[in-house]
Protein backbone atom coordinates (compact mmCIF):
# COMPACT_ATOMS: atom_id res chain seq x y z
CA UNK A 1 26.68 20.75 25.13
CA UNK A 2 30.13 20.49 23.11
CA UNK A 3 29.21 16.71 22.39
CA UNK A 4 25.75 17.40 21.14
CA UNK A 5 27.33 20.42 18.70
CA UNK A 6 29.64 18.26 17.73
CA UNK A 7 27.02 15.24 16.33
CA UNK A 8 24.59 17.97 14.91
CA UNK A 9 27.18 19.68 13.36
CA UNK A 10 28.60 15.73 11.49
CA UNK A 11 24.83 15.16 10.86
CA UNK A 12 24.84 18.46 8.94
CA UNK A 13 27.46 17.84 7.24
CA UNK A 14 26.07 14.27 6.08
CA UNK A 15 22.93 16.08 5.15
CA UNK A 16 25.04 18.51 2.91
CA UNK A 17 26.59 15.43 1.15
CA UNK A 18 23.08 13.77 0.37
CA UNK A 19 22.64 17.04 -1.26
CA UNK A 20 25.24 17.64 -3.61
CA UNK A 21 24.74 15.80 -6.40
CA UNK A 22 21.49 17.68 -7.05
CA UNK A 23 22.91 20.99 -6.01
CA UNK A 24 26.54 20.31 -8.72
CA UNK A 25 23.51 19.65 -11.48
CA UNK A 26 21.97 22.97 -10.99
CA UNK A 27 24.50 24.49 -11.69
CA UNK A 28 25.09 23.14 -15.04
CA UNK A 29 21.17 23.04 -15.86
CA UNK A 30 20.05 26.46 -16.67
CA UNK A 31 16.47 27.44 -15.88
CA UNK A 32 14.22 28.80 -18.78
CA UNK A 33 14.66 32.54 -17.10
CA UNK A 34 18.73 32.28 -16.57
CA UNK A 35 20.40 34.90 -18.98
CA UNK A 36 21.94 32.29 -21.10
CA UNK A 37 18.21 30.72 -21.67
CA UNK A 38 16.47 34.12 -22.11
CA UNK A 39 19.06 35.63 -24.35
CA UNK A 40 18.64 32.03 -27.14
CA UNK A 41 14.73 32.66 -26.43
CA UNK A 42 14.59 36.56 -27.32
CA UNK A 43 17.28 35.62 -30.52
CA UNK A 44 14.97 33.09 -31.99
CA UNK A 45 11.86 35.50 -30.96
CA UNK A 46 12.98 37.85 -33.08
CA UNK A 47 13.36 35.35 -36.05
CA UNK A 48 10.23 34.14 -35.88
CA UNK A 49 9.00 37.31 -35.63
CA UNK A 50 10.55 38.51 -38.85
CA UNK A 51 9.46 35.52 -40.81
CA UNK A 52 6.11 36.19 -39.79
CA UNK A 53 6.37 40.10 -40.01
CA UNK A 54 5.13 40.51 -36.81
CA UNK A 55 5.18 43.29 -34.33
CA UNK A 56 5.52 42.94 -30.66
CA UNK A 57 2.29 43.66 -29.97
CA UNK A 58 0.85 40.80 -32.44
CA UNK A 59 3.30 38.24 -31.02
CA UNK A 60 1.53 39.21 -26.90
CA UNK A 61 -1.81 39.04 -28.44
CA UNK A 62 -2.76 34.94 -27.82
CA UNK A 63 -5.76 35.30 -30.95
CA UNK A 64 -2.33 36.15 -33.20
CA UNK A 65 -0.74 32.92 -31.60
CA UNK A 66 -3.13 30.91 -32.20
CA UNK A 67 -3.35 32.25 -35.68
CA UNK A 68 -0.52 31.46 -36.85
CA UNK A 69 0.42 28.29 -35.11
CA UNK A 70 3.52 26.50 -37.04
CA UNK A 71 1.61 23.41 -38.59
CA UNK A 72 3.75 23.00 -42.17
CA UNK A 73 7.22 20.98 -42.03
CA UNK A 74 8.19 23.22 -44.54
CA UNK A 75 7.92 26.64 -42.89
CA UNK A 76 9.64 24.36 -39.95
CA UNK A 77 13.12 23.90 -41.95
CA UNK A 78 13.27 27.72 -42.18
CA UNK A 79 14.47 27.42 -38.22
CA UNK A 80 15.93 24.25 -38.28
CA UNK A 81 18.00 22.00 -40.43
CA UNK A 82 15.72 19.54 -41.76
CA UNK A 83 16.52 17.24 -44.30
CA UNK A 84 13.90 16.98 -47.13
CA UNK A 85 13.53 13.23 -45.66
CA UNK A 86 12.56 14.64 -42.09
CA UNK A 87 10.16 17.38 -44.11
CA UNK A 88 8.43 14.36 -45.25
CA UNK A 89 8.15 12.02 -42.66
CA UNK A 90 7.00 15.37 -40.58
CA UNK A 91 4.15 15.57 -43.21
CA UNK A 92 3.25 11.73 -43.02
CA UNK A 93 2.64 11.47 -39.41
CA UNK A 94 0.83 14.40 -39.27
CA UNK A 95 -1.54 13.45 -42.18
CA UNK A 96 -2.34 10.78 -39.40
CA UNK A 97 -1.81 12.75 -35.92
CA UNK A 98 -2.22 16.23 -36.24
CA UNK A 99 0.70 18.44 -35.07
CA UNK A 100 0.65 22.36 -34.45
CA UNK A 101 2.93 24.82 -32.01
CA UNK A 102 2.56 28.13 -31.43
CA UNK A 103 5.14 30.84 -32.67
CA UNK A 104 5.97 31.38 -28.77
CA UNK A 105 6.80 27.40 -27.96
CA UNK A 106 8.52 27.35 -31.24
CA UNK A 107 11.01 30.41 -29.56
CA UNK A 108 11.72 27.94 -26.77
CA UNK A 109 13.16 24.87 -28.77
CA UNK A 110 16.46 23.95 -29.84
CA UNK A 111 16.94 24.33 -33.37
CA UNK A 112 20.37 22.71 -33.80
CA UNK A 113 19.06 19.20 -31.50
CA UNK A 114 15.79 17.54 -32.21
CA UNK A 115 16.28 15.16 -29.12
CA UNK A 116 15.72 18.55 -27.10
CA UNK A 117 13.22 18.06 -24.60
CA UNK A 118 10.85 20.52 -25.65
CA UNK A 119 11.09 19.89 -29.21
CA UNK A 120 9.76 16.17 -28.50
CA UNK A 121 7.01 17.27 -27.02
CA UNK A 122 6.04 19.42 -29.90
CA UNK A 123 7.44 18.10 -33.20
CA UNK A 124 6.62 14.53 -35.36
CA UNK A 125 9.33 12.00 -35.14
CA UNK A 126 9.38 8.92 -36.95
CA UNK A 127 9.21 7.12 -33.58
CA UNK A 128 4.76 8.03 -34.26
CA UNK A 129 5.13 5.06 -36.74
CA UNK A 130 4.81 2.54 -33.76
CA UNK A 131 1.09 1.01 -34.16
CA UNK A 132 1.35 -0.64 -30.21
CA UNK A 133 -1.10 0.47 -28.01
CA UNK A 134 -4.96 2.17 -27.98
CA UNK A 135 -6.30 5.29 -28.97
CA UNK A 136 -8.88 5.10 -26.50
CA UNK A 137 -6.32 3.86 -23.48
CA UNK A 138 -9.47 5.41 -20.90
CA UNK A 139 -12.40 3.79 -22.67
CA UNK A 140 -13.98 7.77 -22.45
CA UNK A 141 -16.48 6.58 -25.72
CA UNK A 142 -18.17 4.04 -22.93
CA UNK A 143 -18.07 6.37 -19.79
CA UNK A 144 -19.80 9.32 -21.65
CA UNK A 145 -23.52 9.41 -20.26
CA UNK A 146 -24.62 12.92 -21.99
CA UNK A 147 -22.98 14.98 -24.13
CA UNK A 148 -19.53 16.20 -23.55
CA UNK A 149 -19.23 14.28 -20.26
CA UNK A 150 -16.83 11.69 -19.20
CA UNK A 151 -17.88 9.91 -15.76
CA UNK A 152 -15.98 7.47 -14.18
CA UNK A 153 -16.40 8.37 -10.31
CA UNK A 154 -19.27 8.71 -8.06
CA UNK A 155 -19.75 12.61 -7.29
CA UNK A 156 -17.39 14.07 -10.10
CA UNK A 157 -17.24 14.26 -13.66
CA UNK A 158 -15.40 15.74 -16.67
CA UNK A 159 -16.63 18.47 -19.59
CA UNK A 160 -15.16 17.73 -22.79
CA UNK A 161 -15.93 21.12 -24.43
CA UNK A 162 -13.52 21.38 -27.43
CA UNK A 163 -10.79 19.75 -29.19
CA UNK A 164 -8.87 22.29 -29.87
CA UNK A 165 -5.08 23.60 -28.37
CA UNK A 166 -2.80 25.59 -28.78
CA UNK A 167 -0.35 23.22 -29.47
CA UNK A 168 -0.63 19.73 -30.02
CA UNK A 169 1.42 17.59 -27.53
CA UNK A 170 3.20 14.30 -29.09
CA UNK A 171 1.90 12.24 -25.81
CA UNK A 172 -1.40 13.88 -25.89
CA UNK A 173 -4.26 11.02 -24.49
CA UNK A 174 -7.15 12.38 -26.82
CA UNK A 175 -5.17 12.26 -30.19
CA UNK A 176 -7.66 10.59 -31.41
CA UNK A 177 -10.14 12.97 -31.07
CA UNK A 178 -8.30 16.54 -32.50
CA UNK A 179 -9.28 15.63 -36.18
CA UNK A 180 -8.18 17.77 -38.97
CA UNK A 181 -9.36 21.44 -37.61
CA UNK A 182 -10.46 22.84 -34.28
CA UNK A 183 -14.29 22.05 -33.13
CA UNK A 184 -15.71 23.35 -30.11
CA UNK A 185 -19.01 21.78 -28.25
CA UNK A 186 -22.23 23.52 -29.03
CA UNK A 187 -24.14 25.68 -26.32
CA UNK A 188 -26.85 23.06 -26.73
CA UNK A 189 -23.94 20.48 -26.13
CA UNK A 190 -23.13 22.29 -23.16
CA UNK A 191 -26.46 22.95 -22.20
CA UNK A 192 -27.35 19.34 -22.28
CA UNK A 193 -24.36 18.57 -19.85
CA UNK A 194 -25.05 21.28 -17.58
CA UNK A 195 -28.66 20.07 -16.90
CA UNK A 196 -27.01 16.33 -16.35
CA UNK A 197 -24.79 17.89 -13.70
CA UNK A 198 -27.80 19.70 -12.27
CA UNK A 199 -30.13 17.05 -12.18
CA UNK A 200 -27.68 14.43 -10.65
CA UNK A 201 -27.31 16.34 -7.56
CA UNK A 202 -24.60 13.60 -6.03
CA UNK A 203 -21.99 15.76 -8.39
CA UNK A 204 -19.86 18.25 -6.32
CA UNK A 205 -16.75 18.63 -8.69
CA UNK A 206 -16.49 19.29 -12.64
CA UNK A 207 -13.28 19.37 -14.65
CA UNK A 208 -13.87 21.27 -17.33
CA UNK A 209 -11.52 20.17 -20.13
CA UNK A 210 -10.93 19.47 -23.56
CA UNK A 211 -9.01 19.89 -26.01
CA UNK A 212 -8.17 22.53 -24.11
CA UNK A 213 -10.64 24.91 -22.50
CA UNK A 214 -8.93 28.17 -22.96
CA UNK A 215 -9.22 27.83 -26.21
CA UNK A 216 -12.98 29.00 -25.76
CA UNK A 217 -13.62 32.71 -25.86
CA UNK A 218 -13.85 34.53 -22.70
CA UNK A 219 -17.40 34.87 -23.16
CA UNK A 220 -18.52 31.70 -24.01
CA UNK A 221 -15.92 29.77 -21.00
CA UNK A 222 -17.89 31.87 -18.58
CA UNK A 223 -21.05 30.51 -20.50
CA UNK A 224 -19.55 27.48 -19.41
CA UNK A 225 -18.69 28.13 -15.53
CA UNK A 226 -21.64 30.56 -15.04
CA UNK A 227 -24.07 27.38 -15.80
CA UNK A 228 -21.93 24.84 -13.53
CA UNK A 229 -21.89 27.50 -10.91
CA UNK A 230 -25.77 28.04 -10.94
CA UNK A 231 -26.12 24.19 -10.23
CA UNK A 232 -26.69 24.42 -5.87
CA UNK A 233 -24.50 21.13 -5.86
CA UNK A 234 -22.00 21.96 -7.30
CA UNK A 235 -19.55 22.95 -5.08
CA UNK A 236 -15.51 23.11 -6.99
CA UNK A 237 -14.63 24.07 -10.25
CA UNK A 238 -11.72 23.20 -12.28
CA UNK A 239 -9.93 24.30 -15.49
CA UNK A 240 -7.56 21.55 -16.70
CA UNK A 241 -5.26 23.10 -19.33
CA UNK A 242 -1.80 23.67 -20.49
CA UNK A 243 -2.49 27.12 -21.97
CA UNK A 244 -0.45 28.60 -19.80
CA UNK A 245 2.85 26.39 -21.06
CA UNK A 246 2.00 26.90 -24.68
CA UNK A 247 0.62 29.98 -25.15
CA UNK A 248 0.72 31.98 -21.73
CA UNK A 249 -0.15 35.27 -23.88
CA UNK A 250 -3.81 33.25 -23.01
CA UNK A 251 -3.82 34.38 -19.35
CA UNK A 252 -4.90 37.84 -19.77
CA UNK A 253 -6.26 40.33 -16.92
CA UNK A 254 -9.68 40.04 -18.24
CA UNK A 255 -9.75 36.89 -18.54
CA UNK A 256 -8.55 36.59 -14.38
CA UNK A 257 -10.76 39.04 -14.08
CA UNK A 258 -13.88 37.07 -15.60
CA UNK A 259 -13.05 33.80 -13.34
CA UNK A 260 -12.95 35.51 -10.24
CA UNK A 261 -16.38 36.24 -10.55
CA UNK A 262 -16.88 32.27 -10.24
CA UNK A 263 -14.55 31.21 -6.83
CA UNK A 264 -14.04 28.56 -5.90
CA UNK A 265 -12.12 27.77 -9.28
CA UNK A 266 -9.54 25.72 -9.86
CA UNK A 267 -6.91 25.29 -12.37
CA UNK A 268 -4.63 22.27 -13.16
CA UNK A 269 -1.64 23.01 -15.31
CA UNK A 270 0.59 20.77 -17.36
CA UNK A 271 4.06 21.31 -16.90
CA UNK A 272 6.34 18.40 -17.71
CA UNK A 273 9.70 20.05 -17.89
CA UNK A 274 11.67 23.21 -15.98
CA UNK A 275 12.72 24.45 -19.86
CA UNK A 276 8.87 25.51 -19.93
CA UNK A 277 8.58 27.83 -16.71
CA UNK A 278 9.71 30.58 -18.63
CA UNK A 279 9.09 34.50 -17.74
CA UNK A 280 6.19 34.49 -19.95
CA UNK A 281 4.94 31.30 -17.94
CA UNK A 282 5.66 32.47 -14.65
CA UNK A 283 3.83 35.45 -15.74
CA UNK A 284 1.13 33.84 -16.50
CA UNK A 285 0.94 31.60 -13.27
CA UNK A 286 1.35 34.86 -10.94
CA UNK A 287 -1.76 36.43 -12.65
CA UNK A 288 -3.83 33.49 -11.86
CA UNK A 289 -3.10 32.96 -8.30
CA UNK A 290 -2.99 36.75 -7.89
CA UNK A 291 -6.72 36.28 -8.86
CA UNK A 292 -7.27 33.64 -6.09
CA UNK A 293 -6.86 30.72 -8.28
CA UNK A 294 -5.11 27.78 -6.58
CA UNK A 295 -3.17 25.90 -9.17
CA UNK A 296 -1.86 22.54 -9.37
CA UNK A 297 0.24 20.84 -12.07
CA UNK A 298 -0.12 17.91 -13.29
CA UNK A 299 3.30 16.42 -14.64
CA UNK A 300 3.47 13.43 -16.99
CA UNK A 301 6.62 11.12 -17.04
CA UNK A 302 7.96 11.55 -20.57
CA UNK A 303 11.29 9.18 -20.93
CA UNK A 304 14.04 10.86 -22.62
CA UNK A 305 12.01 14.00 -21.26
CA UNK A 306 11.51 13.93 -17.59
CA UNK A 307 12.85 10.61 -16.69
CA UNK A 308 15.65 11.91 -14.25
CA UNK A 309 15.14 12.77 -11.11
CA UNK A 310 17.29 16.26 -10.64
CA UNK A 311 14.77 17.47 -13.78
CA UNK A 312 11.77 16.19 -11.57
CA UNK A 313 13.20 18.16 -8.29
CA UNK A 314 14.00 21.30 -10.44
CA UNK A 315 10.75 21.50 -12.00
CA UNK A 316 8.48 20.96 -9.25
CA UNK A 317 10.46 23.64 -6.49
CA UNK A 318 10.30 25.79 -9.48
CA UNK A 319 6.89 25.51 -9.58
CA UNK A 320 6.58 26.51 -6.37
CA UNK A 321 8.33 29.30 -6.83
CA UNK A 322 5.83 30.33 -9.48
CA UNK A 323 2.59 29.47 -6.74
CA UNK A 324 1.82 26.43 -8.72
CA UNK A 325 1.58 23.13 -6.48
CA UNK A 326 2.49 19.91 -7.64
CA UNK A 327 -0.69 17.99 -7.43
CA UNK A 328 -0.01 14.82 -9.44
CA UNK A 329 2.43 12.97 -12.05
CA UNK A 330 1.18 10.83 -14.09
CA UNK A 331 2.34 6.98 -15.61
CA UNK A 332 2.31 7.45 -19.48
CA UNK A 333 -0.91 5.88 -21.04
CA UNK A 334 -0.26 3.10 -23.98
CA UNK A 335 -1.70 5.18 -26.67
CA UNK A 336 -0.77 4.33 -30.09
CA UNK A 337 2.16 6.39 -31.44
CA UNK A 338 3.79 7.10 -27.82
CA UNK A 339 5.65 4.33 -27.10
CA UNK A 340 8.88 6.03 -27.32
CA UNK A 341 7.55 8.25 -24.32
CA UNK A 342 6.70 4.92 -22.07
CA UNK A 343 8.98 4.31 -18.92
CA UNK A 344 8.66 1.38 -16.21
CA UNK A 345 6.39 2.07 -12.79
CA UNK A 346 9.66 0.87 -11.21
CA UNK A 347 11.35 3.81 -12.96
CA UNK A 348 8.51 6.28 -12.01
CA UNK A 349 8.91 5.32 -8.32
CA UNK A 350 12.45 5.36 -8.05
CA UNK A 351 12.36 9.22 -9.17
CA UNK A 352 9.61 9.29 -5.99
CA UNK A 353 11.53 7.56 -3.38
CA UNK A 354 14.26 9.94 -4.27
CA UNK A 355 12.22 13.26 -4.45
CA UNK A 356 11.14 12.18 -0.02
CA UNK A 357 13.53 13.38 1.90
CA UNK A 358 15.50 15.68 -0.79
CA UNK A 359 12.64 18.05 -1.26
CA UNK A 360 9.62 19.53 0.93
CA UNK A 361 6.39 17.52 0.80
CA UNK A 362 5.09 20.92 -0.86
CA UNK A 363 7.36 19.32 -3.99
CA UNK A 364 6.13 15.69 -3.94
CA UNK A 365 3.04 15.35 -6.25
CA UNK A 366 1.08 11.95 -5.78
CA UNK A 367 2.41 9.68 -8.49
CA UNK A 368 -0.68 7.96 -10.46
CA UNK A 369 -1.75 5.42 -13.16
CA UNK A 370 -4.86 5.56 -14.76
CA UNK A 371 -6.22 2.22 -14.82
CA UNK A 372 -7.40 0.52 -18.21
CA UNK A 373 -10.39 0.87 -19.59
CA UNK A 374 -11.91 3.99 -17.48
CA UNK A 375 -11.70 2.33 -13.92
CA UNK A 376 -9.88 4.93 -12.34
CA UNK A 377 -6.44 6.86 -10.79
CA UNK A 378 -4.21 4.49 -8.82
CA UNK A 379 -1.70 5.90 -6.40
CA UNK A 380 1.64 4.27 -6.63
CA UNK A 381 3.34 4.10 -3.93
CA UNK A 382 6.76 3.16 -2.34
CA UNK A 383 6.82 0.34 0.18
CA UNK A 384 8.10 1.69 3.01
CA UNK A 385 6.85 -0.85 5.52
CA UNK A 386 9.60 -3.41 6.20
CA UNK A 387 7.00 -5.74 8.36
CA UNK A 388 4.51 -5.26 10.77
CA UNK A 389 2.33 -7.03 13.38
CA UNK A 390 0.00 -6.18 16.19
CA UNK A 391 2.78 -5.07 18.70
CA UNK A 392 5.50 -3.40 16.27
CA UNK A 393 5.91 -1.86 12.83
CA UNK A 394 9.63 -1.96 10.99
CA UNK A 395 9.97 1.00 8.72
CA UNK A 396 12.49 2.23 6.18
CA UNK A 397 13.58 5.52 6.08
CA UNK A 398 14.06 8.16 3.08
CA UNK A 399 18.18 7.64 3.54
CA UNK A 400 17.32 3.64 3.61
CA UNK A 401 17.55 3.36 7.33
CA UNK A 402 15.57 0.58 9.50
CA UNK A 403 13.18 2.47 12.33
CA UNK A 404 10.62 0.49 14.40
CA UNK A 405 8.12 1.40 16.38
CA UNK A 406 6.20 -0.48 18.52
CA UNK A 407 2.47 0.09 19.72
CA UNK A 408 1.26 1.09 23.26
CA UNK A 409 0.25 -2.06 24.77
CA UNK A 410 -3.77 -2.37 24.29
């Protein structure tokens, strides 16, 4: 009994060493709701706030977000030190790619470091200049068999209902398709897809996306779910969206309260860095699954952004903290203007082969590529089969350890 103590107690301590390096990092790595991150987001809350003479209740109200979204490089430099060069390269790419944030993502940027993670995902940089790559990376124009719908997979399909956010991301896929102000799908638009999901009864599952879909009214998103849900095949809805990351003032009880009406729903969420689980986020999460919404996030490697694996393990235990499972993380897409966001598949699996055995499966999202051209999600995955036959398999381990099994003779 002493001998058996004695190994458990030097594999625990072997265990504890594997550990550390993540463990010494969180220490230095605040979250978004640690005092020193929540104290620099209420200071530069109450800046913007002043600028744009606005009460509390205005700046909780999302139709006051959206309202004054930060879209001038001008009204920028008042929070961060811009040089009139920077103002005007700001104001070239977005004459070509739109750019807008909302007061509330603007409170959770740096405004002394523009290599900040969250102000890259929000803010022009010259890097936009690069002409490599596609605007249409997914080929949606020739998967789009009635209006508003993308189709690339036998029983499912995608509702493109608006192009509109709340803030427009630097990687975003569908630049191409924001234009110079918000447009939103008719009801005839929406009608027309409705009756395509309906009369293709092989459809089970609809995405309802965008754009982003919360930037619909209550009333006419529940136009929108209320029609799907009348259709006897289908059987799961989902809300793809990262309202809740941008603008989580969105997530309102009546709006929970609407959707609940409609279960089974689903929502997928778009969190690509811990920075952005904020209180207001969290919030925003617990109201959702409070309302019987499973949620799911949907991470994209960023480099410079979420390249690192200890920023991949924070975020997604974090999100599990907050209810929110991570579902998937994505390769970057080549679309034009984001090749300073690109990273390997060699990188993006090396953050995955580290993430088994140092986290719960409940952490580990599936790691995909969208194929070219619309032909689908590929799982990437690491190799761990060393060799196999018909009597044996060889196996690595997550610590890099050989284990073989071999078969029951048949």
């Amino acid at each position: 009994m002493e001998e058996s103590r004695k190994i458990s107690l030097e594999r625990a301590e072997e265990l504890k060493k594997e550990i550390c390096g993540f463990m010494e990092f969180k220490k230095t790595y605040p979250l978004a709701t640690d005092p020193v991150m929540t104290e620099r987001e209420d200071r530069q809350k109450q800046q913007i706030m002043a600028y744009l003479n606005a009460s509390n209740e205005q700046w909780e109200d999302w139709r006051w977000q959206l309202q004054n979204r930060i879209s001038d490089a001008g009204v920028l430099s008042q929070f961060m030190h811009f040089s009139s060069e920077d103002e005007e390269m700001i104001r070239e790419i977005s004459e070509k790619y739109r750019w807008a944030t909302t007061p509330y993502y603007l409170s959770l940027m740096d405004f002394e470091n523009q290599e900040y993670a969250i102000n890259r995902m929000a803010i022009p940089t010259s890097r936009e200049r690069d002409t490599q790559g596609e605007l249409d990376p997914m080929d949606e124009e020739h998967t789009n068999p009635a209006a508003c719908i993308t189709r690339r997979y036998p029983n499912r399909l995608i509702i493109n209902v608006t192009s509109a956010c709340a803030m427009f991301c630097r990687h975003c896929q569908r630049r191409r398709l924001i234009g110079e102000c918000d447009s939103t799908k008719s009801r005839a638009q929406v009608d027309e897809a409705i009756a395509y999901v309906r009369e293709n009864e092989e459809i089970r599952d609809v995405l309802i996306t965008g754009g982003d879909p919360m930037m619909l009214s209550d009333e006419f998103l529940e136009y929108v779910v209320k029609g799907l849900r009348a259709c006897s095949n289908v059987e799961i809805i989902r809300i793809g969206t990262r309202v809740p990351v941008t603008m989580p003032q969105r997530i309102t009880e009546e709006f929970c309260s609407m959707l609940k009406k409609y279960h089974p729903i689903y929502m997928n969420i778009q969190f690509n860095h811990p920075r952005e689980l904020t209180r207001d986020a969290v919030k925003a999460c617990t109201r959702l699954a409070d309302a019987g919404i499973p949620l799911g996030n949907q991470m994209v490697f960023l480099k410079g952004i979420n390249d690192d694996r200890y920023i991949v393990q924070m975020l997604n235990e974090n999100l599990l903290r907050a209810r929110v499972k991570p579902y998937y993380i994505f390769h970057p897409k080549q679309v034009v203007g984001t090749r300073h966001f690109q990273m390997t598949v060699e990188e993006g699996l090396s953050i995955m082969k580290y993430l088994r055995g140092h986290t719960s499966g409940m952490a580990i999202p599936q790691y995909i590529l969208n194929a070219p051209h619309g032909l689908g999600k590929i799982p990437l995955l690491y190799n761990y089969i060393l060799e196999s036959d018909e009597e044996h398999v060889k196996l690595e381990t997550w610590e890099g350890k050989t284990a073989e099994i071999s078969y029951f003779p048949r």
